[in-house]
Protein backbone atom coordinates (compact mmCIF):
# COMPACT_ATOMS: atom_id res chain seq x y z
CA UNK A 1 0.00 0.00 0.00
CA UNK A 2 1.30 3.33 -1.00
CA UNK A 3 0.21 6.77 -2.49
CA UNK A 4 1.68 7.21 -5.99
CA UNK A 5 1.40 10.03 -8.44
CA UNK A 6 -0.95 10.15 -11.90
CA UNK A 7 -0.23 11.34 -15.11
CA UNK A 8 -2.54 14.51 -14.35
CA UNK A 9 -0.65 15.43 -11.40
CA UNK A 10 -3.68 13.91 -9.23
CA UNK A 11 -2.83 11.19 -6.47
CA UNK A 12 -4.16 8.01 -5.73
CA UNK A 13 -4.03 5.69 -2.99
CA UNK A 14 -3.64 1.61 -3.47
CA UNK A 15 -3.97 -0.85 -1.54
CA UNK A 16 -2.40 -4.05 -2.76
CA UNK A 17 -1.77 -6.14 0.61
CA UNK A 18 -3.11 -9.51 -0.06
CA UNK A 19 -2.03 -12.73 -2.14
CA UNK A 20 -5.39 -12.35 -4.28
CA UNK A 21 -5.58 -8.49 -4.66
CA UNK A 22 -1.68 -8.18 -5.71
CA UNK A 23 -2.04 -10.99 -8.43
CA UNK A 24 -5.21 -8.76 -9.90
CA UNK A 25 -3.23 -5.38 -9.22
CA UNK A 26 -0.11 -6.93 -10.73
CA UNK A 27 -2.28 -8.46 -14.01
CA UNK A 28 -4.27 -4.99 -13.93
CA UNK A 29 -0.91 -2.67 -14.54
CA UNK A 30 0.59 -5.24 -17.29
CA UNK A 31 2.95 -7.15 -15.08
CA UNK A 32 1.63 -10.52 -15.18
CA UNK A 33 5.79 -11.84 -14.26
CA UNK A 34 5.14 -10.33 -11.43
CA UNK A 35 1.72 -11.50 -10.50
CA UNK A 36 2.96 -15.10 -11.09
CA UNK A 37 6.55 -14.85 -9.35
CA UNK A 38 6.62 -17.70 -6.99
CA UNK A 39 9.00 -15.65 -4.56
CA UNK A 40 5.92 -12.56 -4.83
CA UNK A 41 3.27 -15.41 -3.47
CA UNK A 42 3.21 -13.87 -0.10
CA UNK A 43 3.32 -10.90 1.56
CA UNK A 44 6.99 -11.56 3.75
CA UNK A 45 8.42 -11.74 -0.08
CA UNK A 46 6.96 -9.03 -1.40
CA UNK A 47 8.33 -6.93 1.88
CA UNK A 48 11.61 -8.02 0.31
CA UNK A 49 11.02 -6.39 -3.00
CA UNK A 50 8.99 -3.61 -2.06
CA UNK A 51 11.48 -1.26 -4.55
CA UNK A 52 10.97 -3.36 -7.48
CA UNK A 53 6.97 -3.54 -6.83
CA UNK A 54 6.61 0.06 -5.53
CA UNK A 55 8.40 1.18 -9.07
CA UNK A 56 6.01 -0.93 -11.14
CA UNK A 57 3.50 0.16 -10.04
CA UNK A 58 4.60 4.22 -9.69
CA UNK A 59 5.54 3.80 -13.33
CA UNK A 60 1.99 2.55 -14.62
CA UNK A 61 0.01 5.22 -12.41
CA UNK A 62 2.61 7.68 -13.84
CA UNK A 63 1.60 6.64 -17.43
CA UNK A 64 -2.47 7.44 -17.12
CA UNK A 65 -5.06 9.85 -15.52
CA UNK A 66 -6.88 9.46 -12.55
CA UNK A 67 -9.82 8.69 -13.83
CA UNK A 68 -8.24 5.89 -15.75
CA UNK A 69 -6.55 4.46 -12.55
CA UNK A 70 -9.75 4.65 -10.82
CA UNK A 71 -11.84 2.88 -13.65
CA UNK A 72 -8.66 -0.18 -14.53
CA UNK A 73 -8.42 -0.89 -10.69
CA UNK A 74 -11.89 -0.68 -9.20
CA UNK A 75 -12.68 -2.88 -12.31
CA UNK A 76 -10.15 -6.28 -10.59
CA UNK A 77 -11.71 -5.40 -7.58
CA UNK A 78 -8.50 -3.69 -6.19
CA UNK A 79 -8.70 -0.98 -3.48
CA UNK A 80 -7.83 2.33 -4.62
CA UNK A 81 -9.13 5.84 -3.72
CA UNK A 82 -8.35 9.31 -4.63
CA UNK A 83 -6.31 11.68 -2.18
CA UNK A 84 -8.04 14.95 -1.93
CA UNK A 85 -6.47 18.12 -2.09
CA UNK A 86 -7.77 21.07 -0.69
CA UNK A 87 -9.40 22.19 -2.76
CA UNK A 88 -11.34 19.05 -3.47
CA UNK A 89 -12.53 18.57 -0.28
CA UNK A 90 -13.72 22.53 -0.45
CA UNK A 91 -15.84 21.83 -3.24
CA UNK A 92 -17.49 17.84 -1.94
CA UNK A 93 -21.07 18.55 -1.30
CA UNK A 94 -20.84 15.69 1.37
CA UNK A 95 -18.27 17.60 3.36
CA UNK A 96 -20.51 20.25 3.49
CA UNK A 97 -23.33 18.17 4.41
CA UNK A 98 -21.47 16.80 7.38
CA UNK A 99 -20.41 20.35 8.51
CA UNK A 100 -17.19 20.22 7.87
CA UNK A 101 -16.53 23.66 5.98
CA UNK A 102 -17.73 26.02 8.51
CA UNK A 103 -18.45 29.28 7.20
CA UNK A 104 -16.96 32.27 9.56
CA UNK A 105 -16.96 35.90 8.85
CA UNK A 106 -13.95 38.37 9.26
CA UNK A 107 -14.05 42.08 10.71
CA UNK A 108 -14.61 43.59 7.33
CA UNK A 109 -17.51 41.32 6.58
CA UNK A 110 -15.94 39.08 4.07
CA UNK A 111 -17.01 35.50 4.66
CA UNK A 112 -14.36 32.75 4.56
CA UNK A 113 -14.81 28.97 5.19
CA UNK A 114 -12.55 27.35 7.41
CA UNK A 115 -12.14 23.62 7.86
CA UNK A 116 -14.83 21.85 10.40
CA UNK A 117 -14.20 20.89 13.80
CA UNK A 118 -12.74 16.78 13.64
CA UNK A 119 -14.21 14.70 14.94
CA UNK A 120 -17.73 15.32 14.70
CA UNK A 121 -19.56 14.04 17.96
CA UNK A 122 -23.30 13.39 17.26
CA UNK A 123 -24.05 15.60 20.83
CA UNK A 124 -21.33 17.94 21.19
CA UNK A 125 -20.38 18.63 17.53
CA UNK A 126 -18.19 21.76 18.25
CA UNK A 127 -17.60 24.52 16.34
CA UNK A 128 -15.03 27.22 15.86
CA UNK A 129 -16.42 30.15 18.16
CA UNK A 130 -13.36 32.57 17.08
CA UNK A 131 -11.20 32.95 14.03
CA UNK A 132 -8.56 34.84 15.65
CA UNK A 133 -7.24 38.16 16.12
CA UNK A 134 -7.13 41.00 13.23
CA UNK A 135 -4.13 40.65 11.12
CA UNK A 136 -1.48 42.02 13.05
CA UNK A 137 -2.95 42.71 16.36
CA UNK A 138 -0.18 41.15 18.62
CA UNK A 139 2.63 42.98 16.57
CA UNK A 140 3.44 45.22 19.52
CA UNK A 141 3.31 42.11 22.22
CA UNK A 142 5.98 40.24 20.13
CA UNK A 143 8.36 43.27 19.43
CA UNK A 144 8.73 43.90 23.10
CA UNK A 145 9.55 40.38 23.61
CA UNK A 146 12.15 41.27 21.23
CA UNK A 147 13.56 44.56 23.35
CA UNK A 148 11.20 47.45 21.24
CA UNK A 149 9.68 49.63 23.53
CA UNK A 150 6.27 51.87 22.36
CA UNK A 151 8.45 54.75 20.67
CA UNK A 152 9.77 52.21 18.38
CA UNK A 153 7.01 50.33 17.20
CA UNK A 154 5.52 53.82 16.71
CA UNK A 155 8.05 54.76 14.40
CA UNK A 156 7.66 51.16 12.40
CA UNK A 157 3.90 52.01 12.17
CA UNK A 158 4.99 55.40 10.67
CA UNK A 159 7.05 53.92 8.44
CA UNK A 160 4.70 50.97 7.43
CA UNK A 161 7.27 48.41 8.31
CA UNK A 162 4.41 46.98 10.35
């Protein structure tokens, strides 16, 4: 099991652990040799050769899309998923449905989401009560931890430094 890289830049993850599903993982990405290599039978030899599998395989995802990785495995019955990026996970209506983009709304009214609250209790689901403090608003608490006293960080205001 590993994550490996498509040919569209997307990731996948696959899960090839057992005798059965590495023979049909193996056939799946065109290496029947080694689907059928006696010392491959078993997981304590593939440990062994985890390079030489791990590289097969990382070559065929390299070589098609997502969508084409999905399709080929899911077909042999071989555990695979998609890794989300951010930005997929923004856009899932089911992670919305769960609650897990919160909406939250900054001091000049823009709204932003921010990620939900993990894990999700069914009684006390949580929620973010505060999104921080204005940009910049401890500023003058860390320079005088540095050794700036007020007439200072005036002058750095005046200059727009900070």
């Amino acid at each position: 099991s590993s994550t490996y890289t498509c040919r569209d830049g997307s990731y996948v993850v696959i899960g090839g652990n057992s005798d059965g599903i590495f023979k049909r993982l193996m056939q799946a990405i065109g290496r029947p040799d080694l689907a059928e290599d006696p010392a491959l039978a078993h997981n304590d030899g593939r440990v062994q050769k985890n390079d030489v599998i791990d590289a097969a395989i990382s070559d065929w995802t390299s070589r098609h899309s997502l969508g084409e990785v999905l399709s080929a495995l899911e077909a042999v019955d071989v555990p695979v998923g998609k890794i989300y990026t951010a930005a997929d996970i923004h856009s899932d209506v089911h992670y919305r449905e769960r609650g897990m983009i919160e909406p939250a709304v900054l001091p000049d009214g823009q709204t932003v989401d921010l990620p939900g609250i993990v894990p999700r209790l069914s009684e006390t689901p949580g929620r973010t009560d505060w999104i921080g403090p204005a940009l910049g608003a401890h500023v003058g608490d860390v320079l005088a931890t540095l050794g700036f006293d007020a007439g200072a960080l005036e002058a750095l205001r005046k200059e727009r430094v900070i």
